[in-house]
N, C-alpha and C. Protein backbone atom coordinates (compact mmCIF):
# COMPACT_ATOMS: atom_id res chain seq x y z
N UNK A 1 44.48 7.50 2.66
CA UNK A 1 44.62 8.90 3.03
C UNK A 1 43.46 9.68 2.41
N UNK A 2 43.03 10.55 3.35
CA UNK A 2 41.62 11.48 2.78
C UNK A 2 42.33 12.39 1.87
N UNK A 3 41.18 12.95 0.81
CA UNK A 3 41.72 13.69 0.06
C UNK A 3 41.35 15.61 0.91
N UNK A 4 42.42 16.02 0.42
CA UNK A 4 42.21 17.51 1.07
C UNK A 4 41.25 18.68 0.06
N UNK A 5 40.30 19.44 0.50
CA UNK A 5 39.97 20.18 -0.34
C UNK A 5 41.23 21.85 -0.13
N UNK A 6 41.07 22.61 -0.88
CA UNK A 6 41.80 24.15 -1.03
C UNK A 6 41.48 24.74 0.40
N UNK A 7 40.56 24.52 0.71
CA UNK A 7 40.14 24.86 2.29
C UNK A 7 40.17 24.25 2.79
N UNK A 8 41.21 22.94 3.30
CA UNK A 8 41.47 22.05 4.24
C UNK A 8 40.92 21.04 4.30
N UNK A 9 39.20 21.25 4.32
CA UNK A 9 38.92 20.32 4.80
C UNK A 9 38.52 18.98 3.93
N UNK A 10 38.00 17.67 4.29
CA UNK A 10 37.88 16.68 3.59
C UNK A 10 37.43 16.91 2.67
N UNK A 11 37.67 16.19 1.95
CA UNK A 11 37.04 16.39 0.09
C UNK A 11 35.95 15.93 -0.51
N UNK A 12 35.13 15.54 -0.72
CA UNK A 12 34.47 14.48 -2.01
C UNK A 12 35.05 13.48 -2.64
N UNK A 13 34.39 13.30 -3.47
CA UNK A 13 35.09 12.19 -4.72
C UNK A 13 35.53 13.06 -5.79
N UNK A 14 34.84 14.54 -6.29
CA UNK A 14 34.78 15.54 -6.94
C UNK A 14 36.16 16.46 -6.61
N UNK A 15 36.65 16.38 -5.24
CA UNK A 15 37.93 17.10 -5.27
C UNK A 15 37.73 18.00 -4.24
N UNK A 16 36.38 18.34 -3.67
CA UNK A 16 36.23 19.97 -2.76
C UNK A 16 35.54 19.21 -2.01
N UNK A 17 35.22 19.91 -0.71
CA UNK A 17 34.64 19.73 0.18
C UNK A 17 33.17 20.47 0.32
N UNK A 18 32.06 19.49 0.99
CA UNK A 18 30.65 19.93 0.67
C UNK A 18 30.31 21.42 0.41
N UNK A 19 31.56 22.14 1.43
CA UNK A 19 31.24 23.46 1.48
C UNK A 19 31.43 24.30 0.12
N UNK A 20 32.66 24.08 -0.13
CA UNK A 20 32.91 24.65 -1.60
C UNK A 20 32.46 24.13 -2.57
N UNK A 21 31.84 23.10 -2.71
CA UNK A 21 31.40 22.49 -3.84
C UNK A 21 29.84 23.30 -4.12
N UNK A 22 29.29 23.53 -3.00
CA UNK A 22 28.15 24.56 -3.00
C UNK A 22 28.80 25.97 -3.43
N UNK A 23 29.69 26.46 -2.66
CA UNK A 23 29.88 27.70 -3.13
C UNK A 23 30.03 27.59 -4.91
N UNK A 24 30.68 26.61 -5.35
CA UNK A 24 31.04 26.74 -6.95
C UNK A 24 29.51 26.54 -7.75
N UNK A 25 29.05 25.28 -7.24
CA UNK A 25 27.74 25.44 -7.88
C UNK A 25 26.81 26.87 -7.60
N UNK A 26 26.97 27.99 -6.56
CA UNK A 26 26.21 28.90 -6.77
C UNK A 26 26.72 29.56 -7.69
N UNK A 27 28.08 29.74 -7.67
CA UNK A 27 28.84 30.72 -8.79
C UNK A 27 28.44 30.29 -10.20
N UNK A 28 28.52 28.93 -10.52
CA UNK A 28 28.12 29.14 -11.93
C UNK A 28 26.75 29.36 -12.22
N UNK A 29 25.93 28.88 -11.67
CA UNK A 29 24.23 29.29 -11.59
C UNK A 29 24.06 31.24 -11.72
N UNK A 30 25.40 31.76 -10.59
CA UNK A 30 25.25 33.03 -11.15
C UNK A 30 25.58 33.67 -12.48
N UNK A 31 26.61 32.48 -12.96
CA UNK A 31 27.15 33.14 -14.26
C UNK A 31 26.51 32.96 -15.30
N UNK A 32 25.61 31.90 -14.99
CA UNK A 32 24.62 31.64 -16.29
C UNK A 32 23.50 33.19 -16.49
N UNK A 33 22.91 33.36 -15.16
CA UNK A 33 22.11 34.28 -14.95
C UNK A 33 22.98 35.90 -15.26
N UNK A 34 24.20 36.09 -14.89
CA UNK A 34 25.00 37.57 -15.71
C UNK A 34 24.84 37.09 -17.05
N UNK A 35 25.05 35.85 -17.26
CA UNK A 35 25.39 35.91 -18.95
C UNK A 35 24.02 36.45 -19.97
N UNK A 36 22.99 35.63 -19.35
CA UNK A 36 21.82 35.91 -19.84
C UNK A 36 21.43 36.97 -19.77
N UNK A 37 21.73 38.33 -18.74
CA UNK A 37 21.58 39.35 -18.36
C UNK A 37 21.82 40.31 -19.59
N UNK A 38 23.47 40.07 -19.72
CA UNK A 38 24.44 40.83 -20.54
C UNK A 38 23.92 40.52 -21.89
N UNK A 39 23.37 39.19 -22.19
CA UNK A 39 22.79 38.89 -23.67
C UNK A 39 21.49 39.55 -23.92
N UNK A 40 20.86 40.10 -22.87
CA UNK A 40 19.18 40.91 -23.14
C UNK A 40 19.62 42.15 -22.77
N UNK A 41 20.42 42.44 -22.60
CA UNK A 41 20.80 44.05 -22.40
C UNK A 41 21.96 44.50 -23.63
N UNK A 42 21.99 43.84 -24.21
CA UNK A 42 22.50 44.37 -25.44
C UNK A 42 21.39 45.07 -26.92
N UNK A 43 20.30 44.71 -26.28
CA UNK A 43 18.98 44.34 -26.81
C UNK A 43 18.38 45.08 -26.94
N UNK A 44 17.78 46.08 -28.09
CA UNK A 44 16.70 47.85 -27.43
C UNK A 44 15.46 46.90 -27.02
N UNK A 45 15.02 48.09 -25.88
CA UNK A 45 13.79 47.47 -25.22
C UNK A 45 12.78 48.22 -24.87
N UNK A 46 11.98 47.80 -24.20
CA UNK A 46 10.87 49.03 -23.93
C UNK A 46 10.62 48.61 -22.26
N UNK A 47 10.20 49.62 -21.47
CA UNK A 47 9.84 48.75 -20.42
C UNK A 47 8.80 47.84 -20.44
N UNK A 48 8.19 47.82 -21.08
CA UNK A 48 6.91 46.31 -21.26
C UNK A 48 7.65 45.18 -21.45
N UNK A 49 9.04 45.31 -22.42
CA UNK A 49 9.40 43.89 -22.48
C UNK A 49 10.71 44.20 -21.32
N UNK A 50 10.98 44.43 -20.93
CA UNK A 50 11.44 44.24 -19.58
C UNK A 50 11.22 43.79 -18.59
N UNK A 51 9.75 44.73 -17.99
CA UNK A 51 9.12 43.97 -16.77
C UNK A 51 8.23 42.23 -17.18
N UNK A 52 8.29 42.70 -18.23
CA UNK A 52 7.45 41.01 -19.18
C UNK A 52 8.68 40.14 -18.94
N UNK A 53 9.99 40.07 -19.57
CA UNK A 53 10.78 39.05 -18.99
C UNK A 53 10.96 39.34 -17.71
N UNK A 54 11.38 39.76 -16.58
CA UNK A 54 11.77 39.73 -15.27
C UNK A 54 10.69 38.74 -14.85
N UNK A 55 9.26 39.14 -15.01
CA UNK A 55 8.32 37.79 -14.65
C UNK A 55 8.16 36.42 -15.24
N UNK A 56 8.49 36.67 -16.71
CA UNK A 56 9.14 35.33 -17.44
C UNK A 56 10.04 34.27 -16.50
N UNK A 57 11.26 34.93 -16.48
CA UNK A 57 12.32 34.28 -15.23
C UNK A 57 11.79 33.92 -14.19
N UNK A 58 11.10 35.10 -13.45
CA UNK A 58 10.51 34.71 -11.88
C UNK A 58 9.41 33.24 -12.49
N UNK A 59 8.58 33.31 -13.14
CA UNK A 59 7.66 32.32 -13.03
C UNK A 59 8.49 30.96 -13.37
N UNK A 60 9.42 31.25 -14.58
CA UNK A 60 10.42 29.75 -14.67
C UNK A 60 11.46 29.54 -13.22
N UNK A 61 11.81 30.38 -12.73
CA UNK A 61 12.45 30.03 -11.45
C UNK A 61 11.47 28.90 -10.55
N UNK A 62 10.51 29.77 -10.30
CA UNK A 62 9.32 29.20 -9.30
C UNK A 62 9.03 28.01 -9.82
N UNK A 63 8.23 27.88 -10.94
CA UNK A 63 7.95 26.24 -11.70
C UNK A 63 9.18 25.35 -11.90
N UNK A 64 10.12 25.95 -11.98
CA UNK A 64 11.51 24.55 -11.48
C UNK A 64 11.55 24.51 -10.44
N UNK A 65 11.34 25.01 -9.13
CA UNK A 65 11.40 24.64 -8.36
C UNK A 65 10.03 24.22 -7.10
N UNK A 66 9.07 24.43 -7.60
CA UNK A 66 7.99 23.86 -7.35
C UNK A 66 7.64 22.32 -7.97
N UNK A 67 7.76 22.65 -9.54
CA UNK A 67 7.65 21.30 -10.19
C UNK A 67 8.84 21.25 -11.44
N UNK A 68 10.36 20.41 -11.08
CA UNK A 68 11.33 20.64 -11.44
C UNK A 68 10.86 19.43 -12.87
N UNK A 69 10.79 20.07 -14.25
CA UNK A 69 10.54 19.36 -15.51
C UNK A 69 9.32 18.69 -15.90
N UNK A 70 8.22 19.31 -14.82
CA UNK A 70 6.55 19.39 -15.39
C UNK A 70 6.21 17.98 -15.63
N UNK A 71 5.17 18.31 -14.78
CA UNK A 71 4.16 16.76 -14.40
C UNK A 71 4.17 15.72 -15.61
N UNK A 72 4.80 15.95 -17.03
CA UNK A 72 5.04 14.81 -17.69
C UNK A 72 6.37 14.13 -17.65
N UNK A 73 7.18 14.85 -16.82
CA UNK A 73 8.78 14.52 -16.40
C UNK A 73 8.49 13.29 -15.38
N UNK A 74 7.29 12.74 -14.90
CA UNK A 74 7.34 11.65 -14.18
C UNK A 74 7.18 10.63 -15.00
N UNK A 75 8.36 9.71 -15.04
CA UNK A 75 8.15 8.76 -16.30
C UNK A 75 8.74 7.54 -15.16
N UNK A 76 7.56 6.25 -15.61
CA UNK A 76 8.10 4.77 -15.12
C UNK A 76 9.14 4.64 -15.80
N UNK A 77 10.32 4.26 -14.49
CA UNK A 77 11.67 3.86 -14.99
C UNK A 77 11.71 2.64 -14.65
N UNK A 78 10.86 1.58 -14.06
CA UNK A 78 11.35 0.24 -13.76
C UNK A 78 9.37 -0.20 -13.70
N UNK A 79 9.24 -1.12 -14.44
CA UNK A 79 7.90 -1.86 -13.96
C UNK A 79 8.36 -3.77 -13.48
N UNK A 80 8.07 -4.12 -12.52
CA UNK A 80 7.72 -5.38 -11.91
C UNK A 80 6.30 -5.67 -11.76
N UNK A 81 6.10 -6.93 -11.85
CA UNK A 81 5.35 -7.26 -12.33
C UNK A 81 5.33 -8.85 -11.92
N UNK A 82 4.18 -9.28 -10.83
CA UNK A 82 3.85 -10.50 -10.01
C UNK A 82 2.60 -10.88 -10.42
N UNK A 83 2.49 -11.97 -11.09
CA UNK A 83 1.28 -12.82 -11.73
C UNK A 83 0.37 -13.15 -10.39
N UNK A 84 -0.64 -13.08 -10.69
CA UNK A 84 -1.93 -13.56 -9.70
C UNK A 84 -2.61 -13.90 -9.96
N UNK A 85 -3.41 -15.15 -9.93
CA UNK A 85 -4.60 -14.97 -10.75
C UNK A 85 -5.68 -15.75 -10.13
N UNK A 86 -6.70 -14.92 -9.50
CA UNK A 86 -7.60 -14.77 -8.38
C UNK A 86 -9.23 -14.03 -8.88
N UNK A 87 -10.09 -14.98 -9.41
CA UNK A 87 -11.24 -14.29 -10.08
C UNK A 87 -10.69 -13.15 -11.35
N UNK A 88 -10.97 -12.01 -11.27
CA UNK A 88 -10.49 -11.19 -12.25
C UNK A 88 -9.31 -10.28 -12.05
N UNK A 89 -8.71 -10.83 -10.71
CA UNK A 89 -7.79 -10.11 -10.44
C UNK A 89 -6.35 -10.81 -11.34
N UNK A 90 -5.14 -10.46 -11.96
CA UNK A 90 -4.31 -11.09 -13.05
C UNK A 90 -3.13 -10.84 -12.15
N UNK A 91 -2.47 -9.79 -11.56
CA UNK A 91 -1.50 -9.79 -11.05
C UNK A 91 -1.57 -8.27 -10.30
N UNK A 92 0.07 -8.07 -9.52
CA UNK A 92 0.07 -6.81 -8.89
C UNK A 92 1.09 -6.20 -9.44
N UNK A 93 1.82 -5.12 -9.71
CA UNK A 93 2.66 -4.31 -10.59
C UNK A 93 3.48 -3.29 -9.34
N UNK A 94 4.98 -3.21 -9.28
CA UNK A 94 5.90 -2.40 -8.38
C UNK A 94 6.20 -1.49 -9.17
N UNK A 95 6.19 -0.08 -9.37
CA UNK A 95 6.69 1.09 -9.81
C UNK A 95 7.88 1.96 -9.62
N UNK A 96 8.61 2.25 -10.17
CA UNK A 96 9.73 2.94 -10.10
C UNK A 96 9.25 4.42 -10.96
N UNK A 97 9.59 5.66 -9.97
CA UNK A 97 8.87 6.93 -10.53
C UNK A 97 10.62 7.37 -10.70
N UNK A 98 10.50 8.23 -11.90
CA UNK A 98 11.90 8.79 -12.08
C UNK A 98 13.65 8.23 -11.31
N UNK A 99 13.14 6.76 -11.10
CA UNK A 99 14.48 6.11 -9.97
C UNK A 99 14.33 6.89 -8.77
N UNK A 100 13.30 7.71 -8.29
CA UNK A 100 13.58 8.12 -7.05
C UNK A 100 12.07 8.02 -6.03
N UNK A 101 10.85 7.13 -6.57
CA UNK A 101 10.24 7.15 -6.25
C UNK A 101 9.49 5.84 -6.84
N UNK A 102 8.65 4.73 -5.26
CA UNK A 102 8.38 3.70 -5.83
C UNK A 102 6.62 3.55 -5.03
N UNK A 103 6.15 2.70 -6.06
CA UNK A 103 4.73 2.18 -5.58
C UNK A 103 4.52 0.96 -5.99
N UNK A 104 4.38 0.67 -4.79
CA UNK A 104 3.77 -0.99 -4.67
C UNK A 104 2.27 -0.94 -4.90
N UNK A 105 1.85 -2.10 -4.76
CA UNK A 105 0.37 -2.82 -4.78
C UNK A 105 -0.41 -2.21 -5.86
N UNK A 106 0.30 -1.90 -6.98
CA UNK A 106 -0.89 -1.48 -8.54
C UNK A 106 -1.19 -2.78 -8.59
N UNK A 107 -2.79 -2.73 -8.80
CA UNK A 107 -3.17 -4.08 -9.16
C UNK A 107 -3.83 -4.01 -10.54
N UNK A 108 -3.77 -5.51 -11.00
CA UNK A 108 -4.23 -5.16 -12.57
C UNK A 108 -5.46 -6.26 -12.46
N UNK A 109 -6.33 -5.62 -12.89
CA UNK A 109 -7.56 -6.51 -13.40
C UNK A 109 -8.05 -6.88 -14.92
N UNK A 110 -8.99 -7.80 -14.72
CA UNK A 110 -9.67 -8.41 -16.06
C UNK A 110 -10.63 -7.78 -15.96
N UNK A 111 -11.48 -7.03 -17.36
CA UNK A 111 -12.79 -7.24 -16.84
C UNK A 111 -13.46 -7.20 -18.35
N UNK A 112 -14.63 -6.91 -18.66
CA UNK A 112 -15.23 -6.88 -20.25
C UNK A 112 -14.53 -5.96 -20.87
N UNK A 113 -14.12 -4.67 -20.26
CA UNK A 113 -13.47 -3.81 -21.43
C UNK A 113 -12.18 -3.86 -21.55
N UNK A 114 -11.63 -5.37 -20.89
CA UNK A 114 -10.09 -5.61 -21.46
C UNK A 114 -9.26 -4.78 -19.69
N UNK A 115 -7.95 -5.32 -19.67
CA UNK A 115 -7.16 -5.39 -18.71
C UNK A 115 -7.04 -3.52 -18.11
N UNK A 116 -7.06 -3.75 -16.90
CA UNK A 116 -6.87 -1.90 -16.41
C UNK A 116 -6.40 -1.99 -15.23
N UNK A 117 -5.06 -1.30 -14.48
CA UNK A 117 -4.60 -1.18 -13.73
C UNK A 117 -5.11 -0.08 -12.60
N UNK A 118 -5.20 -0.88 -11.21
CA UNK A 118 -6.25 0.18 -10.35
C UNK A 118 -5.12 0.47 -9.41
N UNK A 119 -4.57 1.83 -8.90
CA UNK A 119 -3.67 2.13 -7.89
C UNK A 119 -3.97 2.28 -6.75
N UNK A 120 -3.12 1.88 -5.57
CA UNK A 120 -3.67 1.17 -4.40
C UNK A 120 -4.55 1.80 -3.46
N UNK A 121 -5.61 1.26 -2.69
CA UNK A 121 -6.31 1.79 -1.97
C UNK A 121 -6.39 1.66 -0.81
N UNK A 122 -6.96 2.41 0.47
CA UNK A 122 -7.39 1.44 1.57
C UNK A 122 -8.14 0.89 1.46
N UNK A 123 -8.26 0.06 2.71
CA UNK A 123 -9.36 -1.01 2.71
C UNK A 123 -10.99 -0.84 3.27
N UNK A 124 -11.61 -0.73 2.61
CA UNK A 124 -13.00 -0.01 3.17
C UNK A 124 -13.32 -0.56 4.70
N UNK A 125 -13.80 0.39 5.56
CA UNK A 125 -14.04 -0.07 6.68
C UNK A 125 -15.36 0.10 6.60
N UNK A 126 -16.06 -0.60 7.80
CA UNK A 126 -17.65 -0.43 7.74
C UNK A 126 -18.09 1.01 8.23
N UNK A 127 -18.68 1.30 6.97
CA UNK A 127 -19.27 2.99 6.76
C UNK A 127 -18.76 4.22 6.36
N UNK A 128 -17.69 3.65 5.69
CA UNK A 128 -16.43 4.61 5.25
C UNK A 128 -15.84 3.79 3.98
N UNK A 129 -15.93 4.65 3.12
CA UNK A 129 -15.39 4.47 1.16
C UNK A 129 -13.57 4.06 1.56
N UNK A 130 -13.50 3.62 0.72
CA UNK A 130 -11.77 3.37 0.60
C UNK A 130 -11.68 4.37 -0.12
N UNK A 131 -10.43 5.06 0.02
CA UNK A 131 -9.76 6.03 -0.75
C UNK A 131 -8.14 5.82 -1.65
N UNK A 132 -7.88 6.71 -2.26
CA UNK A 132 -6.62 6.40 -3.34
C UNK A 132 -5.40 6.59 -1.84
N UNK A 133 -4.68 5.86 -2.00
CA UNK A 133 -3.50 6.09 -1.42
C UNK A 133 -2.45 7.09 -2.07
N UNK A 134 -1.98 6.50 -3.10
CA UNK A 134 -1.11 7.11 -4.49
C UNK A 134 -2.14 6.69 -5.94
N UNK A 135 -1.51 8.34 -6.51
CA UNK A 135 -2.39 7.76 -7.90
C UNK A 135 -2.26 9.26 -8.72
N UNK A 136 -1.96 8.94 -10.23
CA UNK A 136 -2.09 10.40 -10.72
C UNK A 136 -3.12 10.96 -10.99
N UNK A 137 -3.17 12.23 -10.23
CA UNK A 137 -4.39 13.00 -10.37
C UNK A 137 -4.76 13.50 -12.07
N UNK A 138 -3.57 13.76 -12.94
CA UNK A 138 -3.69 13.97 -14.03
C UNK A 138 -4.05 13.06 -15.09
N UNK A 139 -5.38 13.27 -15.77
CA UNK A 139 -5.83 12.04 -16.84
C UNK A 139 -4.75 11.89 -17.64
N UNK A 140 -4.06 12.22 -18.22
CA UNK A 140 -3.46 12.07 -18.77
C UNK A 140 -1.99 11.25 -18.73
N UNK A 141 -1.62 11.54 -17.62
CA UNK A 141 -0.35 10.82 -16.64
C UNK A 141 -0.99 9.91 -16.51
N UNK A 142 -2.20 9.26 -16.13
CA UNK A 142 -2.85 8.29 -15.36
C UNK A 142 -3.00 7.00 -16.95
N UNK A 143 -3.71 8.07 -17.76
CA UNK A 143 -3.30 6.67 -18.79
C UNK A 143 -2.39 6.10 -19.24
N UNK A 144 -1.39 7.38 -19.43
CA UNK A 144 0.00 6.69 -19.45
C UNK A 144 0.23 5.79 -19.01
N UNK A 145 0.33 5.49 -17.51
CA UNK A 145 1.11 5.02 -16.96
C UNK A 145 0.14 3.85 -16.93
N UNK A 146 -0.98 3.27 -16.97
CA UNK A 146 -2.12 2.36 -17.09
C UNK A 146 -1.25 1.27 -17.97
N UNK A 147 -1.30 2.71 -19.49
CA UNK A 147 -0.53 1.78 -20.52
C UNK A 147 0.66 0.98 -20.53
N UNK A 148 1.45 1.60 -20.15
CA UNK A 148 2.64 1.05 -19.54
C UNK A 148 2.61 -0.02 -19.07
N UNK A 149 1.75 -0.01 -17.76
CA UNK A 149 1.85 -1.03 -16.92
C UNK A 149 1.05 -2.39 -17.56
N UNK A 150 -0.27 -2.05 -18.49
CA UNK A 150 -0.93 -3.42 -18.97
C UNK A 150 0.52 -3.40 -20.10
N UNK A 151 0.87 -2.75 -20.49
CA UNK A 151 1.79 -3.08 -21.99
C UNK A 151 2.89 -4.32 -20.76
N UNK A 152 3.87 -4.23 -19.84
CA UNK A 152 4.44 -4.80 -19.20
C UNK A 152 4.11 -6.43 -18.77
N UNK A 153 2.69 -6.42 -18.41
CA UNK A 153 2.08 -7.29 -18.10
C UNK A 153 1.99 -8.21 -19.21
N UNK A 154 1.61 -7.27 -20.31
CA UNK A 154 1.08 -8.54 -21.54
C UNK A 154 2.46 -8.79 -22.21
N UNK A 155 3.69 -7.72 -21.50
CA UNK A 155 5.36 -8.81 -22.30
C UNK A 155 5.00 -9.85 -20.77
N UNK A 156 4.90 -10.32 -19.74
CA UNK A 156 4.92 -10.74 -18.85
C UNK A 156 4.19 -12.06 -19.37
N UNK A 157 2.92 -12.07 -19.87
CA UNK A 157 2.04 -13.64 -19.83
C UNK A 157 1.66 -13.05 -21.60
N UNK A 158 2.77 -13.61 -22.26
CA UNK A 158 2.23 -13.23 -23.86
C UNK A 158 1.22 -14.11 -24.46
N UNK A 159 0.48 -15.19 -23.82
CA UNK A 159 -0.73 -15.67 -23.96
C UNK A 159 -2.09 -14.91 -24.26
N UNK A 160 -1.57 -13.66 -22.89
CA UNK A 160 -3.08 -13.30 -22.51
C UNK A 160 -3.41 -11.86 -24.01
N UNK A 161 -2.12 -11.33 -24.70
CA UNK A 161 -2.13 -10.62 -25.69
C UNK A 161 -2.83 -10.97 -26.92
């Protein structure tokens, strides 16, 4: 037997139905936002720090929802990892981005300055560069995740460490 929500209709696993389950999640999102309201209006102020937080909020609204927990919130949650070993090529590496996002074909190479993971490209055609498919634009994300992935590799073939 389906479960009933207060408004009839089918339920969730949660008890309400899609519809109300949105309506409740807006309500408390509003109550967070009165609460916070009522907690800075108890507050002497000036209008400088007034219109200064109202844009505070607006810009944290916008950056959660443009980029919800900032470009270091992308963290490898799963590395795989397939041995190859083809001239200086060592193996290829599968990515798991926050469990909700995956990349295949990182490949990891050998070379004089020690092991470095290259993210996937096309394949050069005649008269035209290969380009990045996926890849972090941020240096910083990008070594990260380099590290990661040779750190994975070398638990993978603890010889080559």
């Amino acid at each position: 037997m389906d479960k009933k929500c207060a408004c009839g209709d089918n339920a969730t696993g949660q008890g309400y139905c899609f519809r109300c389950l949105r309506e409740f999640e807006k309500q408390i999102a509003n109550d967070v936002k009165v609460e916070q309201f009522e907690m800075y209006a108890t507050q002497p102020r000036t209008y400088e720090d007034i219109e200064t937080e109202q844009m505070m909020f607006q810009d944290q609204e916008i950056n959660e929802m443009i980029n919800p927990g900032g470009l270091m919130s992308l963290k490898i949650t799963n590395i795989r990892i397939k041995l190859f070993n083809s001239g200086k090529m060592r193996g290829f590496a599968s990515l798991t981005i926050n469990d909700k996002l995956a990349i295949n074909g990182v490949k990891i190479f050998d070379s004089v300055n020690g092991l470095f993971a290259a993210f996937p490209k096309t394949e050069p055609k005649e008269g035209k560069e290969a380009f990045g498919i996926v890849f972090p634009v941020d240096k910083d994300l990008k070594q990260q995740w380099s590290d990661e992935i040779i750190t994975a590799y070398e638990a993978e073939v603890p010889e080559h460490a």
